[in-house]
PDB file of N, CA and C in Angstrom:
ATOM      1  N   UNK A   1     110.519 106.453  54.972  1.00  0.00           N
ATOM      2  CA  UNK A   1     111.134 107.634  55.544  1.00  0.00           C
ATOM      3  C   UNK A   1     111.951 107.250  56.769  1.00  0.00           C
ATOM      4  N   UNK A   2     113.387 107.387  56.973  1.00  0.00           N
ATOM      5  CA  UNK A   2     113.968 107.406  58.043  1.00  0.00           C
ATOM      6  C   UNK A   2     114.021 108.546  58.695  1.00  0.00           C
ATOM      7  N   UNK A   3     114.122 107.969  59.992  1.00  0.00           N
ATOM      8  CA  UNK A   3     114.016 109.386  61.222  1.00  0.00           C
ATOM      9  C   UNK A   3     115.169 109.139  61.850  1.00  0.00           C
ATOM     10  N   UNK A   4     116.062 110.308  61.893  1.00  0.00           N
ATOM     11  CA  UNK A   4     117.297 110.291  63.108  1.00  0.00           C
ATOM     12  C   UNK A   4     116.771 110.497  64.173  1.00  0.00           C
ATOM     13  N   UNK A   5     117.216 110.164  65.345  1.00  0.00           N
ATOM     14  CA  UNK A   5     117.053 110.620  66.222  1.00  0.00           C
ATOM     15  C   UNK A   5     118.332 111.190  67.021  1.00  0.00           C
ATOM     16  N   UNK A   6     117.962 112.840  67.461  1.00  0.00           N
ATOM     17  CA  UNK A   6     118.742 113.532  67.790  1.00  0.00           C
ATOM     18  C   UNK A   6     119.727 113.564  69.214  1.00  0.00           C
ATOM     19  N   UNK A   7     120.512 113.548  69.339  1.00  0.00           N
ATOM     20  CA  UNK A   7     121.361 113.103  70.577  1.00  0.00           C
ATOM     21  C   UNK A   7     121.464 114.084  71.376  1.00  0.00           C
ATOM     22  N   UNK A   8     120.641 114.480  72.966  1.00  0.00           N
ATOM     23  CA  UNK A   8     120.596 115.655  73.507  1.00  0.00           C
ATOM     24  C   UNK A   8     121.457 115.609  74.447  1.00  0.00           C
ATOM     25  N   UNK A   9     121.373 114.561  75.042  1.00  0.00           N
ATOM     26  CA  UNK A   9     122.022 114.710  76.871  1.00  0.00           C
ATOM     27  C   UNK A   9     123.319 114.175  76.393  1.00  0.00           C
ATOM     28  N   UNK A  10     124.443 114.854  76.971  1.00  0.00           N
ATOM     29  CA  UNK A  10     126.186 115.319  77.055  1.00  0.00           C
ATOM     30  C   UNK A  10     126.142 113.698  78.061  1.00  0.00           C
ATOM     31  N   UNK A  11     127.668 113.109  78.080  1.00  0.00           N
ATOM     32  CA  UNK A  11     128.076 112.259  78.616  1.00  0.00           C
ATOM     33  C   UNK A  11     128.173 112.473  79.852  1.00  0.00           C
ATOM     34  N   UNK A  12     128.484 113.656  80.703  1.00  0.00           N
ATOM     35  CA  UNK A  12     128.443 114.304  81.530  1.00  0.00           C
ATOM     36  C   UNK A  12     126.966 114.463  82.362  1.00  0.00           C
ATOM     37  N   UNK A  13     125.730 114.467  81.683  1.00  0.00           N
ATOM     38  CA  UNK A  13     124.633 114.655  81.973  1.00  0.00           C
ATOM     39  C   UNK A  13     124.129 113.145  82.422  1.00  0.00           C
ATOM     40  N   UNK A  14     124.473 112.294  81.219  1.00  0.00           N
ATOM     41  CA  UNK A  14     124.408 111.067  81.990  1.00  0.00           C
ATOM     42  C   UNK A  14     125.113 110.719  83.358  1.00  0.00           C
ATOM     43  N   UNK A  15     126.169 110.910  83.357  1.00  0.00           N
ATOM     44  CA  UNK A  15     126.858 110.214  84.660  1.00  0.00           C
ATOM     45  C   UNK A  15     126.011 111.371  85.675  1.00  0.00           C
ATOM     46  N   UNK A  16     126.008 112.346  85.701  1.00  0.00           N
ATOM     47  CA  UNK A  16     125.346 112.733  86.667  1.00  0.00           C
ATOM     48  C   UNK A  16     123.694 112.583  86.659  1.00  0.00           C
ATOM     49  N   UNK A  17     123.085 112.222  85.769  1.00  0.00           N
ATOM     50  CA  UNK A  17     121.494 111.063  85.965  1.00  0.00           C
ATOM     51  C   UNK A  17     121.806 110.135  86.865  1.00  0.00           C
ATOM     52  N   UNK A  18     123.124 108.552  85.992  1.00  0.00           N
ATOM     53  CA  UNK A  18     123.377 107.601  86.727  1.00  0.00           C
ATOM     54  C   UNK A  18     124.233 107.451  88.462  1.00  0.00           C
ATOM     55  N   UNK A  19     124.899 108.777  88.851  1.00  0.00           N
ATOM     56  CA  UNK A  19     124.833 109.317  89.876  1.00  0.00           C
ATOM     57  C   UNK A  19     124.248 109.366  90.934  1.00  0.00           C
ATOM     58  N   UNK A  20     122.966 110.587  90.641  1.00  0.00           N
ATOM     59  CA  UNK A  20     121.930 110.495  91.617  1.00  0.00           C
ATOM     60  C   UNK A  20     121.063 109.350  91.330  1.00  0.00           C
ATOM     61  N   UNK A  21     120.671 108.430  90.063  1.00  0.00           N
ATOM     62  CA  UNK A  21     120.293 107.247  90.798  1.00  0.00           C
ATOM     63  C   UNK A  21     120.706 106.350  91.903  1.00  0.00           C
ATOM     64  N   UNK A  22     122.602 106.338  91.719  1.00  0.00           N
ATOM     65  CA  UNK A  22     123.303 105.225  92.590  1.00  0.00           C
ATOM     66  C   UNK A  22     122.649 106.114  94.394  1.00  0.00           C
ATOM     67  N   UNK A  23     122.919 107.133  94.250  1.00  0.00           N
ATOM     68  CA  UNK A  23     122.593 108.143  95.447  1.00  0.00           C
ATOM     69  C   UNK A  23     121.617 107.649  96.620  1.00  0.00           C
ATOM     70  N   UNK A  24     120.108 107.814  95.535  1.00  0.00           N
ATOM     71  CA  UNK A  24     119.344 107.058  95.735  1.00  0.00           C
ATOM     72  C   UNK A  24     118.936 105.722  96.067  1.00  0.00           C
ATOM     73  N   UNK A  25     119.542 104.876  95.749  1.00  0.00           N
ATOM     74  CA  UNK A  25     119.689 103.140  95.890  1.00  0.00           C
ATOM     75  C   UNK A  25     120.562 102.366  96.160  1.00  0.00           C
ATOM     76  N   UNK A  26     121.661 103.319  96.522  1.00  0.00           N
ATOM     77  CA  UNK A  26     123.000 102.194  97.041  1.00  0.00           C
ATOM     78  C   UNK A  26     123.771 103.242  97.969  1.00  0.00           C
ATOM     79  N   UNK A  27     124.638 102.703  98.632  1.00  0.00           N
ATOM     80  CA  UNK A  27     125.637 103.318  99.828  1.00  0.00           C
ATOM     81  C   UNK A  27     126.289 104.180  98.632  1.00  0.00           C
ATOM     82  N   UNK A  28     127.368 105.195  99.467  1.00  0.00           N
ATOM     83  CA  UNK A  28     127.999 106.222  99.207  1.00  0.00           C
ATOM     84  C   UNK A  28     129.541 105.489  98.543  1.00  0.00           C
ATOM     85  N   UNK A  29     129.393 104.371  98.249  1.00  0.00           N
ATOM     86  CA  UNK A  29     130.928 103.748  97.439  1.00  0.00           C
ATOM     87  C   UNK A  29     131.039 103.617  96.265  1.00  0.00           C
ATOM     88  N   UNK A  30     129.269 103.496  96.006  1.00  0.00           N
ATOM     89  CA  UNK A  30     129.380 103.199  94.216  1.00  0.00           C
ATOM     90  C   UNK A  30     128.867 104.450  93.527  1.00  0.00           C
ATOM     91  N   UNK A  31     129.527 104.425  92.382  1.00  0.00           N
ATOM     92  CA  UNK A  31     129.374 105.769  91.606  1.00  0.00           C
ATOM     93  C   UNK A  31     129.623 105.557  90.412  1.00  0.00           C
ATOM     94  N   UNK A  32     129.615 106.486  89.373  1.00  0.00           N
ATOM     95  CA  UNK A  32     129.505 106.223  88.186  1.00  0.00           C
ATOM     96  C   UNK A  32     130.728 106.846  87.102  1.00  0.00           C
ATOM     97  N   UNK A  33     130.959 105.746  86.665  1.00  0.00           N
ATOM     98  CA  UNK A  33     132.583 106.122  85.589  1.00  0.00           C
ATOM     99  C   UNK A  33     131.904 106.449  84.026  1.00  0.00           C
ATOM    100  N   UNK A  34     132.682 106.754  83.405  1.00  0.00           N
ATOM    101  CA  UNK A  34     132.561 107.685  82.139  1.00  0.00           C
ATOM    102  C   UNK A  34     131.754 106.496  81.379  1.00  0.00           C
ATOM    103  N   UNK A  35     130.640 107.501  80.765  1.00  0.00           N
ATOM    104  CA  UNK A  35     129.787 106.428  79.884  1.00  0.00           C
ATOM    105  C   UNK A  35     130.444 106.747  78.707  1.00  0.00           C
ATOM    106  N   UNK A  36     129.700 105.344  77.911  1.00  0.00           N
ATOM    107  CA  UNK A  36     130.069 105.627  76.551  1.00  0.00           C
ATOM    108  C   UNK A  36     128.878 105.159  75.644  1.00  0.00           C
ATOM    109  N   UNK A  37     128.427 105.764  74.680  1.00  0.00           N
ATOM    110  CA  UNK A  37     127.428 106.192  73.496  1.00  0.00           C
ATOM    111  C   UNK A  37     127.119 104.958  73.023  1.00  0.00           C
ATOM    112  N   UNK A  38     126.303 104.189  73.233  1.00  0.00           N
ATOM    113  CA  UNK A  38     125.167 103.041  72.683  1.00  0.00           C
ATOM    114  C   UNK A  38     124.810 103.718  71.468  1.00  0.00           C
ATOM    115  N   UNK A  39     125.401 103.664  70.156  1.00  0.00           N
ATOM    116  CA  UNK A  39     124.145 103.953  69.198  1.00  0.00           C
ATOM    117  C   UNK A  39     122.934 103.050  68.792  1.00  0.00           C
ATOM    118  N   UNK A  40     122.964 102.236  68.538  1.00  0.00           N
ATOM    119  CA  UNK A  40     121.990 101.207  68.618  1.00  0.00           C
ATOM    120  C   UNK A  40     120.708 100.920  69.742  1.00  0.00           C
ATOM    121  N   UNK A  41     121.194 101.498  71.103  1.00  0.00           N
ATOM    122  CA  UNK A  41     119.775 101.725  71.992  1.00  0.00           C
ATOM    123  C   UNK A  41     119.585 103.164  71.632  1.00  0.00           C
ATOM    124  N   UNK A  42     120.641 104.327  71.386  1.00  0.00           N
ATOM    125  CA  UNK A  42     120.783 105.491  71.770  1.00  0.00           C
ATOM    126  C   UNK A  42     120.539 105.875  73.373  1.00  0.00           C
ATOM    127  N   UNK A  43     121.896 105.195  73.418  1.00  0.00           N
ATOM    128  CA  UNK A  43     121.807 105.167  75.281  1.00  0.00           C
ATOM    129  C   UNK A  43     122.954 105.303  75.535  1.00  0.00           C
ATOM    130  N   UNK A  44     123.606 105.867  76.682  1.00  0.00           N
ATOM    131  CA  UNK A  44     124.533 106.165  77.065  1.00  0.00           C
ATOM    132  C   UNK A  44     124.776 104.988  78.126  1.00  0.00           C
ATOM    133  N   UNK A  45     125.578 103.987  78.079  1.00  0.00           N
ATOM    134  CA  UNK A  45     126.053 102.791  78.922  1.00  0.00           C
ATOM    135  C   UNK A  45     126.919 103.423  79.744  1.00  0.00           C
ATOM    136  N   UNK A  46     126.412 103.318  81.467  1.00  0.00           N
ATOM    137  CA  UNK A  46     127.474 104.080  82.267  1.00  0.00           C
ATOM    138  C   UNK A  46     127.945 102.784  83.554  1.00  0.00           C
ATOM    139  N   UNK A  47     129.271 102.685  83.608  1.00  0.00           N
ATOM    140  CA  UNK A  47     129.922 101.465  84.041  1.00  0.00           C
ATOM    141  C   UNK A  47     129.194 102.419  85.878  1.00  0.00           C
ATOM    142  N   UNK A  48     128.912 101.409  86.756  1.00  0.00           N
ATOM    143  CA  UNK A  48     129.085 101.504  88.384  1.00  0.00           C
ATOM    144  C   UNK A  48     130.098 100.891  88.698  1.00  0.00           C
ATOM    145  N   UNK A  49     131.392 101.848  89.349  1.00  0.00           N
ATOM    146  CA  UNK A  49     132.618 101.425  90.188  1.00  0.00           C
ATOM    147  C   UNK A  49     132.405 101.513  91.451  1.00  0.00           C
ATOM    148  N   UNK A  50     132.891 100.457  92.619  1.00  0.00           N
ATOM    149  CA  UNK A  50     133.024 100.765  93.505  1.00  0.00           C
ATOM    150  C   UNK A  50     134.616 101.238  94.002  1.00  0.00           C
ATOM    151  N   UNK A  51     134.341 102.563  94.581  1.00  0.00           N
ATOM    152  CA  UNK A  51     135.752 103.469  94.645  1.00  0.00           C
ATOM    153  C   UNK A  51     135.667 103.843  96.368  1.00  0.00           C
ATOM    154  N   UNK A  52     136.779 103.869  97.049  1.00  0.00           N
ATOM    155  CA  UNK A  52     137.282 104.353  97.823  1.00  0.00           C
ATOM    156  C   UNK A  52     138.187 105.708  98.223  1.00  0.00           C
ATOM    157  N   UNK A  53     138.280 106.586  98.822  1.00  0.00           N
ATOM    158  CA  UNK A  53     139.315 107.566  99.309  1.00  0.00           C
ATOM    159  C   UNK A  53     140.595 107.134  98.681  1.00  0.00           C
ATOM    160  N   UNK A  54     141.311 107.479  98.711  1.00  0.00           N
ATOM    161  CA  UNK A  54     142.996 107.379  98.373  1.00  0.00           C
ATOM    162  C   UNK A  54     143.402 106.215  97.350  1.00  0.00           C
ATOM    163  N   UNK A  55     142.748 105.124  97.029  1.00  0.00           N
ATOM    164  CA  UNK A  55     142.753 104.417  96.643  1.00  0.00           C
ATOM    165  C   UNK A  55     141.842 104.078  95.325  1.00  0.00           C
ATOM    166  N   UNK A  56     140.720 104.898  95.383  1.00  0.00           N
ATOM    167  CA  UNK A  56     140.065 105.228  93.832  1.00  0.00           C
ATOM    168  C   UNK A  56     139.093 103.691  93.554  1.00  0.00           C
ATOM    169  N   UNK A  57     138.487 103.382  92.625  1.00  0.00           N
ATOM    170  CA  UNK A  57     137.702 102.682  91.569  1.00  0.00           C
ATOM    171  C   UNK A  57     138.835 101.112  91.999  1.00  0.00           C
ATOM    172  N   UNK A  58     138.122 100.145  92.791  1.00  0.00           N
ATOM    173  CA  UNK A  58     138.460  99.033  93.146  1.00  0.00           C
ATOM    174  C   UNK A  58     137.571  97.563  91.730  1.00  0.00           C
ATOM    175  N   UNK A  59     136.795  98.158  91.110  1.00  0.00           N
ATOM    176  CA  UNK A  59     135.986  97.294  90.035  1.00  0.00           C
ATOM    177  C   UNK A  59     134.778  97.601  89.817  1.00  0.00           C
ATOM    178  N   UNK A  60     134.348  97.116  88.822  1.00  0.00           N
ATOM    179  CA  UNK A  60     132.846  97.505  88.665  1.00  0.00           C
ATOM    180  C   UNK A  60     132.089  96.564  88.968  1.00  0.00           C
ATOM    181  N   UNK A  61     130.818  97.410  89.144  1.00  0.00           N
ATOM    182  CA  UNK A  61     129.562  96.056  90.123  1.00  0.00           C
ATOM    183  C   UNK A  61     128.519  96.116  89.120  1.00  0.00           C
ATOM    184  N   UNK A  62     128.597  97.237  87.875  1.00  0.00           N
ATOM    185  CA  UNK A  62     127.395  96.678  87.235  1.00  0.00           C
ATOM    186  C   UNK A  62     127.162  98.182  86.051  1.00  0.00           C
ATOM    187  N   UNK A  63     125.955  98.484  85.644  1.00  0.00           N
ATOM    188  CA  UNK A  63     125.875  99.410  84.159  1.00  0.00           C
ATOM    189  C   UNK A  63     124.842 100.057  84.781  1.00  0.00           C
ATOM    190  N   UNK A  64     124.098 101.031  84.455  1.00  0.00           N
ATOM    191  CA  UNK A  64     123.209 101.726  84.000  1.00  0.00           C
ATOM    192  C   UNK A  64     122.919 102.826  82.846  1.00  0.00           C
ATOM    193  N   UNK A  65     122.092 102.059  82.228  1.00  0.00           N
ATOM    194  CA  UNK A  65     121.703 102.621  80.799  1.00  0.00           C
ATOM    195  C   UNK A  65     120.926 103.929  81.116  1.00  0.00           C
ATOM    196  N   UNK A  66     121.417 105.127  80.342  1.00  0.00           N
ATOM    197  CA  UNK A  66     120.754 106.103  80.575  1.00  0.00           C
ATOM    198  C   UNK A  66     119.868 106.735  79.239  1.00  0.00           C
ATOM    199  N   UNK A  67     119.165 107.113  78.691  1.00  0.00           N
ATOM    200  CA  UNK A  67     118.512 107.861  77.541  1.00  0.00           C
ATOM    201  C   UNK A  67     119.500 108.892  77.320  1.00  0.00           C
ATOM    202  N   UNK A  68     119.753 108.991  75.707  1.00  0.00           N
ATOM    203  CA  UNK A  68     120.364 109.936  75.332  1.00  0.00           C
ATOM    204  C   UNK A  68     119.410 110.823  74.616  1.00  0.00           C
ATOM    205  N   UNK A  69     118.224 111.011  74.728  1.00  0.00           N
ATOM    206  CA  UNK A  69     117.484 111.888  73.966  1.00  0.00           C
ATOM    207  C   UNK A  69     116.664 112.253  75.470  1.00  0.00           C
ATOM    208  N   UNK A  70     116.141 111.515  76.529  1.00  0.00           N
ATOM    209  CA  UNK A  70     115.967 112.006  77.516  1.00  0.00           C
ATOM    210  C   UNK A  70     116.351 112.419  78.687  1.00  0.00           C
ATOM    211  N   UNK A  71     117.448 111.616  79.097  1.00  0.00           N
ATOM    212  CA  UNK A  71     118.089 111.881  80.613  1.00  0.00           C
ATOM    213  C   UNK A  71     117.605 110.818  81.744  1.00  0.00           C
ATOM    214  N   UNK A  72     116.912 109.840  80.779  1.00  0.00           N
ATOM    215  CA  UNK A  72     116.001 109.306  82.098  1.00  0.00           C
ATOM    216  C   UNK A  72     116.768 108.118  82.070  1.00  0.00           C
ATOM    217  N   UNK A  73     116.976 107.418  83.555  1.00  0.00           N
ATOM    218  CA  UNK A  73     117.427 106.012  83.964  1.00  0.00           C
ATOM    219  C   UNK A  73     116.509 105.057  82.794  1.00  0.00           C
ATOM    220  N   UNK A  74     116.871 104.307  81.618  1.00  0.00           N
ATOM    221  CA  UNK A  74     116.178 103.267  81.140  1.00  0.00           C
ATOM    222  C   UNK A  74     116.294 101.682  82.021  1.00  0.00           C
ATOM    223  N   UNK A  75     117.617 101.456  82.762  1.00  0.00           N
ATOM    224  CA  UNK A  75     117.920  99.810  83.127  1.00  0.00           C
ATOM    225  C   UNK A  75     118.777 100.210  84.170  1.00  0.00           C
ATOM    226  N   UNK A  76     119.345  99.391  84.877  1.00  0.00           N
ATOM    227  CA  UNK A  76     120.376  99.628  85.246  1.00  0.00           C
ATOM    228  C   UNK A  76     120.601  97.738  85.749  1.00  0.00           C
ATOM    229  N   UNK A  77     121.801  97.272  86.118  1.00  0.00           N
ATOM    230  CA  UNK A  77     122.203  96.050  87.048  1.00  0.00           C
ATOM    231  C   UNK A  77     121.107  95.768  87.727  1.00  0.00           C
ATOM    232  N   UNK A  78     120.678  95.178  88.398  1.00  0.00           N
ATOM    233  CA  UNK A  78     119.569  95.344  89.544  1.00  0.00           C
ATOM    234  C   UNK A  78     120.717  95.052  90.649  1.00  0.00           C
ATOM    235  N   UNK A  79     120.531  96.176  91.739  1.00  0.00           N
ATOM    236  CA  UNK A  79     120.938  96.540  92.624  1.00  0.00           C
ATOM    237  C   UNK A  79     121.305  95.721  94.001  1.00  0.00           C
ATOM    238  N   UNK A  80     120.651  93.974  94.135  1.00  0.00           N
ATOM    239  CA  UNK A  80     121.109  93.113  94.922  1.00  0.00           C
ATOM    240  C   UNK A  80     122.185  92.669  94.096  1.00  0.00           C
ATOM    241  N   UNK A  81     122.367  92.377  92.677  1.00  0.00           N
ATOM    242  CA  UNK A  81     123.603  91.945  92.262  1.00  0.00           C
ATOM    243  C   UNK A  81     124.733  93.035  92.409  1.00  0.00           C
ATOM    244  N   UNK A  82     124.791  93.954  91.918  1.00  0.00           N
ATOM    245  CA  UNK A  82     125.864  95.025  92.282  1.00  0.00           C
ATOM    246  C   UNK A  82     126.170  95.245  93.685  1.00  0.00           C
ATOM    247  N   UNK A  83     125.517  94.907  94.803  1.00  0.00           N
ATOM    248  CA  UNK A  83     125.883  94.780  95.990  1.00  0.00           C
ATOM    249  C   UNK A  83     126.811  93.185  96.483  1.00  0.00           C
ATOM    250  N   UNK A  84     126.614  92.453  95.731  1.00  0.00           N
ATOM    251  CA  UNK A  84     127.132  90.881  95.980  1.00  0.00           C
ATOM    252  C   UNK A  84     128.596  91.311  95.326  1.00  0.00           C
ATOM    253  N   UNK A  85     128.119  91.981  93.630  1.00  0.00           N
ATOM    254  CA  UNK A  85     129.732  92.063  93.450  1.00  0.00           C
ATOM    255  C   UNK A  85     130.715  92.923  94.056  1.00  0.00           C
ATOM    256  N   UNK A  86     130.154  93.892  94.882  1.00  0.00           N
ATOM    257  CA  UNK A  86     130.778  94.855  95.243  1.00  0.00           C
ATOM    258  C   UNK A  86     131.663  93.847  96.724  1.00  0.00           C
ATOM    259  N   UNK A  87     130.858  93.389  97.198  1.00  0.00           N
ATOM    260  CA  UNK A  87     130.992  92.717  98.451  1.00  0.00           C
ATOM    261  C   UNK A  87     132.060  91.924  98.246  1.00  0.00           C
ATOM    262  N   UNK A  88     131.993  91.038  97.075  1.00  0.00           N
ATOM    263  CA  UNK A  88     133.279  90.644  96.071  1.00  0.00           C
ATOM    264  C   UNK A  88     134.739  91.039  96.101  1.00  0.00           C
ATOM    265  N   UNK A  89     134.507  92.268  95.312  1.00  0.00           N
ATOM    266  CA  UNK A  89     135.531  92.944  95.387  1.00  0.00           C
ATOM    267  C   UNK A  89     135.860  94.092  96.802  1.00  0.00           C
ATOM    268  N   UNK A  90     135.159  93.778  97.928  1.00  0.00           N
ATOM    269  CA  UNK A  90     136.035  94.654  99.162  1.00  0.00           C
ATOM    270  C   UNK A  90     136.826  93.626  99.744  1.00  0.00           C
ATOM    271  N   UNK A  91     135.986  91.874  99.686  1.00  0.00           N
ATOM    272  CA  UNK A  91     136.963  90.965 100.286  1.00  0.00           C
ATOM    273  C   UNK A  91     138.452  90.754  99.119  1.00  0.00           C
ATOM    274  N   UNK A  92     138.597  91.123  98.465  1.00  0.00           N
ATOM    275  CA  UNK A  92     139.271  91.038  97.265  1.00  0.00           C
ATOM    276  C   UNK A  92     140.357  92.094  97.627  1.00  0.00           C
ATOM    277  N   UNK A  93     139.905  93.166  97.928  1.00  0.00           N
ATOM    278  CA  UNK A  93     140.868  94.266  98.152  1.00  0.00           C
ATOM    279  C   UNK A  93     140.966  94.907  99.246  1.00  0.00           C
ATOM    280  N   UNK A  94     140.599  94.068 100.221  1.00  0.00           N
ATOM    281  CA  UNK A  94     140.357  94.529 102.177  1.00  0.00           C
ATOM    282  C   UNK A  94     141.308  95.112 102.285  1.00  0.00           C
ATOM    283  N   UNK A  95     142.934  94.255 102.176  1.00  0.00           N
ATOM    284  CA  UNK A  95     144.222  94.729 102.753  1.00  0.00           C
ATOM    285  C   UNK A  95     144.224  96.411 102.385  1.00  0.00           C
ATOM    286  N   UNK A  96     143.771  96.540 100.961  1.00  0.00           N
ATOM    287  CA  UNK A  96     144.246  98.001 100.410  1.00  0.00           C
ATOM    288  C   UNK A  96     143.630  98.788 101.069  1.00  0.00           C
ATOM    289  N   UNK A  97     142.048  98.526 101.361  1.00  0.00           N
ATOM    290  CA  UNK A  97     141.158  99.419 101.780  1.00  0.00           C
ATOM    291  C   UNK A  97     141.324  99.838 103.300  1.00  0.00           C
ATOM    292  N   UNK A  98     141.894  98.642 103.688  1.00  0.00           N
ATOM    293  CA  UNK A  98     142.058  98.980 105.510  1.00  0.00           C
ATOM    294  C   UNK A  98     143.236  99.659 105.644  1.00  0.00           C
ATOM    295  N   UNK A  99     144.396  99.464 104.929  1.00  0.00           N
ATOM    296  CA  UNK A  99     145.444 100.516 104.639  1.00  0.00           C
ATOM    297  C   UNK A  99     144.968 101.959 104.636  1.00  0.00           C
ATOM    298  N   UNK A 100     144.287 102.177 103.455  1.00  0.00           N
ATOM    299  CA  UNK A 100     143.924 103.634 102.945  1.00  0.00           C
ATOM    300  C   UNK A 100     143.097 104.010 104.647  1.00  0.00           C
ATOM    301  N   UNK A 101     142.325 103.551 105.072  1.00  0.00           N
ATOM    302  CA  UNK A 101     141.539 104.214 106.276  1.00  0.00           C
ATOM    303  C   UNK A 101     142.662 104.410 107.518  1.00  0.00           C
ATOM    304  N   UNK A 102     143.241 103.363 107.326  1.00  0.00           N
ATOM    305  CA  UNK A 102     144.441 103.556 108.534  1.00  0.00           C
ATOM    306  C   UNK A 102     145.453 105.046 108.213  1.00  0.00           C
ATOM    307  N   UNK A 103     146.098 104.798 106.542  1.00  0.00           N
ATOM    308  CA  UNK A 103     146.913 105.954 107.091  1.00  0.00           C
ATOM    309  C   UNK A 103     146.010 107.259 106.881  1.00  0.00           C
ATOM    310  N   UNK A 104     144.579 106.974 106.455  1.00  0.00           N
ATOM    311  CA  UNK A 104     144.163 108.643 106.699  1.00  0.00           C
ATOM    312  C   UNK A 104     143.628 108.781 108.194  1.00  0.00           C
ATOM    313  N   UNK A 105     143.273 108.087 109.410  1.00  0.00           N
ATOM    314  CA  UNK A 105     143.076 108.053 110.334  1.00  0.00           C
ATOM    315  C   UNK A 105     144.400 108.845 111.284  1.00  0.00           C
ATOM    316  N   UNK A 106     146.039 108.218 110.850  1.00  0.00           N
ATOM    317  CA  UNK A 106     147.305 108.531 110.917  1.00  0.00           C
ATOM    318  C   UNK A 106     147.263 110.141 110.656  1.00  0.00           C
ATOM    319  N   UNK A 107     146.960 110.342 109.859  1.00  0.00           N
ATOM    320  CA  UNK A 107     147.146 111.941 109.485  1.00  0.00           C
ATOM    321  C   UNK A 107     146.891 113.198 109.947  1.00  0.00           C
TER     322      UNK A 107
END
């Protein structure tokens, strides 16, 4: 006998699970970009970008897998690596970022 299993939580429901996890466990830069549908875990794979003001989603630092039949965080990056890559990519994109704070400081 095969069993489907039924797909409850909206893509939307995930990113806002993987959301208030980042909320919870990391600074206010990383956040969560549009998942997309694991059928094979039945998990919703949701990319972590680190994004800035005016300047938006500078790269991603890492995933968190969310349940698509529950809502619940299953995995995610572990959270000292997504901080190294993030750290990565601000020396990577300083010039832009110190720009964006300057001319909204200007304003």
């Amino acid at each position: 006998m095969v069993t489907s299993v039924v797909i409850t939580v909206t893509a939307l429901e995930a990113q806002a699970a993987a959301n208030l996890f980042l909320s919870d466990n990391l600074p206010d830069r990383f956040c969560a970009d549009d998942p997309l549908l694991d059928d094979a875990t039945k998990a919703w794979r949701v990319p972590v970008v680190l994004a800035y003001p005016v300047i938006g989603p500078v790269g991603q630092t890492g995933e968190i897998l969310v349940s698509a039949t529950t809502g619940e965080v299953m995995s995610s990056t572990p959270l000292k690596e997504m901080k190294a890559i993030a750290q990565t990519l601000i020396e990577r994109h300083r010039d832009a970022i110190e720009a964006a704070f300057l001319q909204a400081r200007d304003t």
